[in-house]
C-alpha atoms as a PDB file:
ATOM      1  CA  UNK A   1    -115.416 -39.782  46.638  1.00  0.00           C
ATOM      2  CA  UNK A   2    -112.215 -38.065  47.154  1.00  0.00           C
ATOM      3  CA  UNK A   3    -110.071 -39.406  50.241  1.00  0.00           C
ATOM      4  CA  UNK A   4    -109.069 -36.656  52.361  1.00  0.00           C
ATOM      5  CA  UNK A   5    -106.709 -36.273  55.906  1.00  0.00           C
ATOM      6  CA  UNK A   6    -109.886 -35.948  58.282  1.00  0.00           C
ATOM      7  CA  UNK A   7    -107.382 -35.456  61.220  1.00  0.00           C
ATOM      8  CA  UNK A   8    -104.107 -34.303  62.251  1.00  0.00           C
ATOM      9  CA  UNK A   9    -102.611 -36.128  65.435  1.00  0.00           C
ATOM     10  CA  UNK A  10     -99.868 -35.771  67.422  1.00  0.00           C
ATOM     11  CA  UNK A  11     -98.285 -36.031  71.340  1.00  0.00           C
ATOM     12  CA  UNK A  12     -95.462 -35.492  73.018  1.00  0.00           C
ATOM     13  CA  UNK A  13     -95.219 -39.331  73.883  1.00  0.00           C
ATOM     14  CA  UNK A  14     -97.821 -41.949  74.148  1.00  0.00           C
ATOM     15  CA  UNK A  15    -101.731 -42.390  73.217  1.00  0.00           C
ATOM     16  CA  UNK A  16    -104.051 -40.719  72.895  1.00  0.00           C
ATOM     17  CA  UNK A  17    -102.632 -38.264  69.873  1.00  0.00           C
ATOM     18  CA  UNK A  18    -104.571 -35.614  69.676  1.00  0.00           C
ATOM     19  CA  UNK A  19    -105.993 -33.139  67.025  1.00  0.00           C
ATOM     20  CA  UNK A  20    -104.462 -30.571  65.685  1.00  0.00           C
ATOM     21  CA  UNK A  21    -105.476 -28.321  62.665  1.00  0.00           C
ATOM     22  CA  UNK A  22    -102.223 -28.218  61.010  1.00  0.00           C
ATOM     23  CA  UNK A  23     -98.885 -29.653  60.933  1.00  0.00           C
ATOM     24  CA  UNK A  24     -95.072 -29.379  59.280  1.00  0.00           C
ATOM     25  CA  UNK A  25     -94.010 -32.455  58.198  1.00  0.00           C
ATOM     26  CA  UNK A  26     -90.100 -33.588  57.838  1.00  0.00           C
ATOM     27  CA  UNK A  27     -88.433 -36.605  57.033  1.00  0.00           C
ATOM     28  CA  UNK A  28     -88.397 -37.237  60.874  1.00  0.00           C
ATOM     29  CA  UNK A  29     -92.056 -36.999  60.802  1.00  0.00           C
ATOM     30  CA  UNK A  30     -94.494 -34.418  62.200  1.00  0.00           C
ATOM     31  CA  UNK A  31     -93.248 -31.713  64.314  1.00  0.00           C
ATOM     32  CA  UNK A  32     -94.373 -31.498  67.964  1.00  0.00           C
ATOM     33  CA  UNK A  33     -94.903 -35.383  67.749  1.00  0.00           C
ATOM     34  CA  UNK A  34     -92.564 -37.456  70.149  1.00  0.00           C
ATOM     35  CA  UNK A  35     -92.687 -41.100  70.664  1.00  0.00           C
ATOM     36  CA  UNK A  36     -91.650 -42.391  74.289  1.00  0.00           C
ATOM     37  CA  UNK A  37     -90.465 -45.880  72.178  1.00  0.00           C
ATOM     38  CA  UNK A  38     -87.855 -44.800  69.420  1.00  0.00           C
ATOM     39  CA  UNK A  39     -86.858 -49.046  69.266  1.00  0.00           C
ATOM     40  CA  UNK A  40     -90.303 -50.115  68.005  1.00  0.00           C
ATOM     41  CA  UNK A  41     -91.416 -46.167  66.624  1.00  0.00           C
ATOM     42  CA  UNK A  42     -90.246 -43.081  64.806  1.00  0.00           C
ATOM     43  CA  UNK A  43     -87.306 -42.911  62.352  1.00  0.00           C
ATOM     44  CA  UNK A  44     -87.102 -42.087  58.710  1.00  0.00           C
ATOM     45  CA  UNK A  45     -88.679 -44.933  57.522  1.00  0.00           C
ATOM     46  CA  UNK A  46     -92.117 -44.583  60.437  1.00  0.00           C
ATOM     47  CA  UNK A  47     -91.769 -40.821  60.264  1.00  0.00           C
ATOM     48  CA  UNK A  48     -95.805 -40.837  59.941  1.00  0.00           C
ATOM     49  CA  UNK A  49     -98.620 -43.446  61.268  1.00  0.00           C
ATOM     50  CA  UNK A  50    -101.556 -43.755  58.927  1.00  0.00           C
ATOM     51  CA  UNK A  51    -105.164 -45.068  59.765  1.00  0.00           C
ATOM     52  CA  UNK A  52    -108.357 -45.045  57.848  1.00  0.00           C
ATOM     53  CA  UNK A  53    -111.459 -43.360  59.390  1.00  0.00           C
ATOM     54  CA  UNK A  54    -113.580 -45.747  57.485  1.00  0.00           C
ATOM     55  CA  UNK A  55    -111.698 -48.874  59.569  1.00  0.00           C
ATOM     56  CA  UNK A  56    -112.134 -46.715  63.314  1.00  0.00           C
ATOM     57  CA  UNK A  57    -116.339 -46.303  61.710  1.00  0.00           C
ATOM     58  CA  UNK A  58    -116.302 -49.985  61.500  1.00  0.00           C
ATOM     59  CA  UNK A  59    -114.481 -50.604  65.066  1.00  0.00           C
ATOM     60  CA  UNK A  60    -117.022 -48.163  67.020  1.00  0.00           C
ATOM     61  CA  UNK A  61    -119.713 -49.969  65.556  1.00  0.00           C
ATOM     62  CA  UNK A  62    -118.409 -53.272  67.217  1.00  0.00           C
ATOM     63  CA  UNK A  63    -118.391 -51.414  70.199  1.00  0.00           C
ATOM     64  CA  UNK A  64    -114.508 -50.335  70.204  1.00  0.00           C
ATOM     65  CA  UNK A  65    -114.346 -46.583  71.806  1.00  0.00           C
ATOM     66  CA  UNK A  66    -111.320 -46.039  69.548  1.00  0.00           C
ATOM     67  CA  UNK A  67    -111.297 -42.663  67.591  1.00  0.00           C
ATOM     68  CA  UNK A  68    -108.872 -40.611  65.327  1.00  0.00           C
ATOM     69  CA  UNK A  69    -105.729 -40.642  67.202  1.00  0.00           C
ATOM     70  CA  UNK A  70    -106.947 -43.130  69.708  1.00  0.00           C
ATOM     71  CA  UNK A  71    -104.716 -45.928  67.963  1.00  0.00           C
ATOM     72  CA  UNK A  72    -101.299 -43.806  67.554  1.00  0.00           C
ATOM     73  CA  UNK A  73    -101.918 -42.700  64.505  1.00  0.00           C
ATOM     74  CA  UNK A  74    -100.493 -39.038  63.031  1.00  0.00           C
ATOM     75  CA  UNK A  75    -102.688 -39.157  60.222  1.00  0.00           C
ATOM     76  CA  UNK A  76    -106.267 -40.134  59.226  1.00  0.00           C
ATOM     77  CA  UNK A  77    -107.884 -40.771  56.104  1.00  0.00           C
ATOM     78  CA  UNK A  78    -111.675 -40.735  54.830  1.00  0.00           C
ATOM     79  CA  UNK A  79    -112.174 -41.813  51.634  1.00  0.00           C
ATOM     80  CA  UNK A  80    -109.058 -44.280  50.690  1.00  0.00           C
ATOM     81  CA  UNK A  81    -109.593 -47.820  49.434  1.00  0.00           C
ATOM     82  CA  UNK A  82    -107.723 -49.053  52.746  1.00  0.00           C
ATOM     83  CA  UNK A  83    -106.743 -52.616  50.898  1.00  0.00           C
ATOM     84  CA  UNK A  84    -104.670 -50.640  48.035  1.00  0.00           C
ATOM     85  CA  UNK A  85    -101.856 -49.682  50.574  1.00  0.00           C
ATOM     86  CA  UNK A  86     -99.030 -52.166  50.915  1.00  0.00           C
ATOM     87  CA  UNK A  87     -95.146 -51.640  51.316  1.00  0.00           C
ATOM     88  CA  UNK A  88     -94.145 -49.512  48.233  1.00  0.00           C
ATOM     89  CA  UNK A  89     -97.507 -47.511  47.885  1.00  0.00           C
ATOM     90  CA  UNK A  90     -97.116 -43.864  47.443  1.00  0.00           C
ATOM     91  CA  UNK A  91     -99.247 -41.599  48.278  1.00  0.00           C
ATOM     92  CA  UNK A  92     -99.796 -37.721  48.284  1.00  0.00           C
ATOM     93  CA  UNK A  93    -101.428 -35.923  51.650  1.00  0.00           C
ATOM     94  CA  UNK A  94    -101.516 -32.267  50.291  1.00  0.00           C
ATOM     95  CA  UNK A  95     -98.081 -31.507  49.445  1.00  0.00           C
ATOM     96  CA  UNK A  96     -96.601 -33.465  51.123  1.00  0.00           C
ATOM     97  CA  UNK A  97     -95.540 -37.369  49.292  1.00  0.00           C
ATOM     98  CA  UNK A  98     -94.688 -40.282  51.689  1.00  0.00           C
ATOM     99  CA  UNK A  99     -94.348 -44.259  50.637  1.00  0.00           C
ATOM    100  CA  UNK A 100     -96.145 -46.462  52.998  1.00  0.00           C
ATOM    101  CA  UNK A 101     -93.022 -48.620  54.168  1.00  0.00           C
ATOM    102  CA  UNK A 102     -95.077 -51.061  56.709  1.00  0.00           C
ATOM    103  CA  UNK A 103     -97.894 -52.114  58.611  1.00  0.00           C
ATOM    104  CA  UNK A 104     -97.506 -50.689  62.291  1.00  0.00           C
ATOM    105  CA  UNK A 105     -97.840 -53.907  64.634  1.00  0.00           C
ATOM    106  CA  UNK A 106    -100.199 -52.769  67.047  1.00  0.00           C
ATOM    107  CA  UNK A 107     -98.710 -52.816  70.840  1.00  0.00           C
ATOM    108  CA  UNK A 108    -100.282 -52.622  74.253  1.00  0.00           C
ATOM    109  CA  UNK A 109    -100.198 -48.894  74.523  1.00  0.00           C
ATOM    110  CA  UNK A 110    -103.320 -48.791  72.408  1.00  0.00           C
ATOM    111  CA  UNK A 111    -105.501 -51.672  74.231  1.00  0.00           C
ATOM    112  CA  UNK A 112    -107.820 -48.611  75.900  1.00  0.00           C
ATOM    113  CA  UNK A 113    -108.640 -48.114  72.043  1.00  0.00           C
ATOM    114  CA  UNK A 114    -110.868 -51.330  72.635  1.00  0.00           C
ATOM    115  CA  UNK A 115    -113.653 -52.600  74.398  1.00  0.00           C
ATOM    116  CA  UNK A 116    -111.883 -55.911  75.577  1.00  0.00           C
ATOM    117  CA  UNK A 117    -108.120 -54.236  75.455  1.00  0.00           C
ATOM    118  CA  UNK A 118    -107.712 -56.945  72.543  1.00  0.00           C
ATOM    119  CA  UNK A 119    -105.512 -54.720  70.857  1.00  0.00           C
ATOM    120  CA  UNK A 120    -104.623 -57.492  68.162  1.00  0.00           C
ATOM    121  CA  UNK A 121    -107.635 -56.484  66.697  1.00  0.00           C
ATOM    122  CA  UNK A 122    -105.892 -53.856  64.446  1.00  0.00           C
ATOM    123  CA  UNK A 123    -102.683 -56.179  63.463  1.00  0.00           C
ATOM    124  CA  UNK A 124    -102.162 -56.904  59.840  1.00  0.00           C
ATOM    125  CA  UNK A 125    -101.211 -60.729  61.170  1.00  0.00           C
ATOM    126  CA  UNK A 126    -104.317 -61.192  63.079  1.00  0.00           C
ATOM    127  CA  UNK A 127    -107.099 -59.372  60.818  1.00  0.00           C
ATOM    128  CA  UNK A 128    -105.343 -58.567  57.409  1.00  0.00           C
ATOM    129  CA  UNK A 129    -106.481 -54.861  56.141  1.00  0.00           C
ATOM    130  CA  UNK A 130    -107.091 -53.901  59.137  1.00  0.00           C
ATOM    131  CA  UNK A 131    -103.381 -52.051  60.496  1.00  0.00           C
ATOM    132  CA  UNK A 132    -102.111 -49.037  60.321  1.00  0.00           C
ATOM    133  CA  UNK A 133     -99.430 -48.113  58.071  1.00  0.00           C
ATOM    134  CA  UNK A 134     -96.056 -46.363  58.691  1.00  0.00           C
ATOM    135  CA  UNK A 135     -94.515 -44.059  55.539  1.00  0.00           C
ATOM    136  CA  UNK A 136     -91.514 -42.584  54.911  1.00  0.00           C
ATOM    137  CA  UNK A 137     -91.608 -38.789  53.915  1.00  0.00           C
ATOM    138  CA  UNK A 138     -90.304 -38.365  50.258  1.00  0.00           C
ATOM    139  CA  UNK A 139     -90.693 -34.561  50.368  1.00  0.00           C
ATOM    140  CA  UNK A 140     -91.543 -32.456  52.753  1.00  0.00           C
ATOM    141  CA  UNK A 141     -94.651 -29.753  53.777  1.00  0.00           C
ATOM    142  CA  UNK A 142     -97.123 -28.617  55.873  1.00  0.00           C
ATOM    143  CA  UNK A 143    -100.334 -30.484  56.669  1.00  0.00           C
ATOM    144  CA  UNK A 144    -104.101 -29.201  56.577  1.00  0.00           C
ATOM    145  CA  UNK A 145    -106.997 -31.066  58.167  1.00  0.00           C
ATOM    146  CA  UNK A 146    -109.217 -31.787  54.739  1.00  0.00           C
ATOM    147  CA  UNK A 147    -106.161 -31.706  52.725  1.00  0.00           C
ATOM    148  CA  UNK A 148    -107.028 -33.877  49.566  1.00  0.00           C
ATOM    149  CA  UNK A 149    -105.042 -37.928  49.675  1.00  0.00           C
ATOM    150  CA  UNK A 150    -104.231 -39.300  45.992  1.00  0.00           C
ATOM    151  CA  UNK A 151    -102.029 -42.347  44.903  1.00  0.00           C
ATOM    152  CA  UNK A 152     -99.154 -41.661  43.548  1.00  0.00           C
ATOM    153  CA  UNK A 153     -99.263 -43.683  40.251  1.00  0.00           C
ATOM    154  CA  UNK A 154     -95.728 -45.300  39.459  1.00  0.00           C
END
């Protein structure tokens, strides 16, 4: 299966991000995206929030009414082997090449994302392979919904 970007999110602060078709992408992260938190968010080294859609499948089936975007993320991915990414990973969304840099600690802004607001759920401390990631933007690009995802092999 090839992994793929099954959606584009953004706002202009706060959750729900939602879809958008296409996006430029900078170092400072995806345009028309704003976070209200620039302490604990955003930067050159978060510029972009990545989630699996495989991971949000799995949390709707436990009853979680969390969807694409529904977590904070910018980006989502079908079709990646979630557990590969760690600090260091590289990875190529179209043409556009980011290294994941973190996992994003989940906050309370999120907790509608879940059935019992137990927004923990998604934290790499609580439930290892289960965060989201935050990358830094190694060269920049516009991004496609369906756009093909590769590692970048070192």
């Amino acid at each position: 299966m090839t992994a793929r970007i099954v959606s584009l999110n953004r706002s202009d602060g706060g959750v729900p991000k939602l879809p958008i078709a296409e996006a430029r992408v900078t170092r400072e992260g995806m345009e028309g995206d704003r976070q209200r938190d620039r302490v604990h968010h955003g930067g050159p080294d978060r510029a972009l929030s990545l989630y699996s859609l495989e991971l949000i499948d799995q949390l709707q089936l436990e009853g979680h009414p969390i969807s694409p975007g529904a977590a904070g993320e910018n980006v989502t991915i079908g079709g990646l082997d979630w557990a590969s990414l760690r600090p260091g990973t590289r990875l190529r969304l179209g043409d556009v090449e980011v290294e994941v840099t973190g996992f994003a600690a989940p906050c309370t802004t999120i907790r509608d994302a879940f059935f019992d607001r137990e927004f923990t759920r998604i934290s790499e401390k609580v439930n290892p392979g289960w965060s989201r990631v935050y990358a830094r933007v190694l060269r920049e690009g516009t991004l496609k919904t369906d756009d093909v995802v590769t590692l970048n092999k070192r």
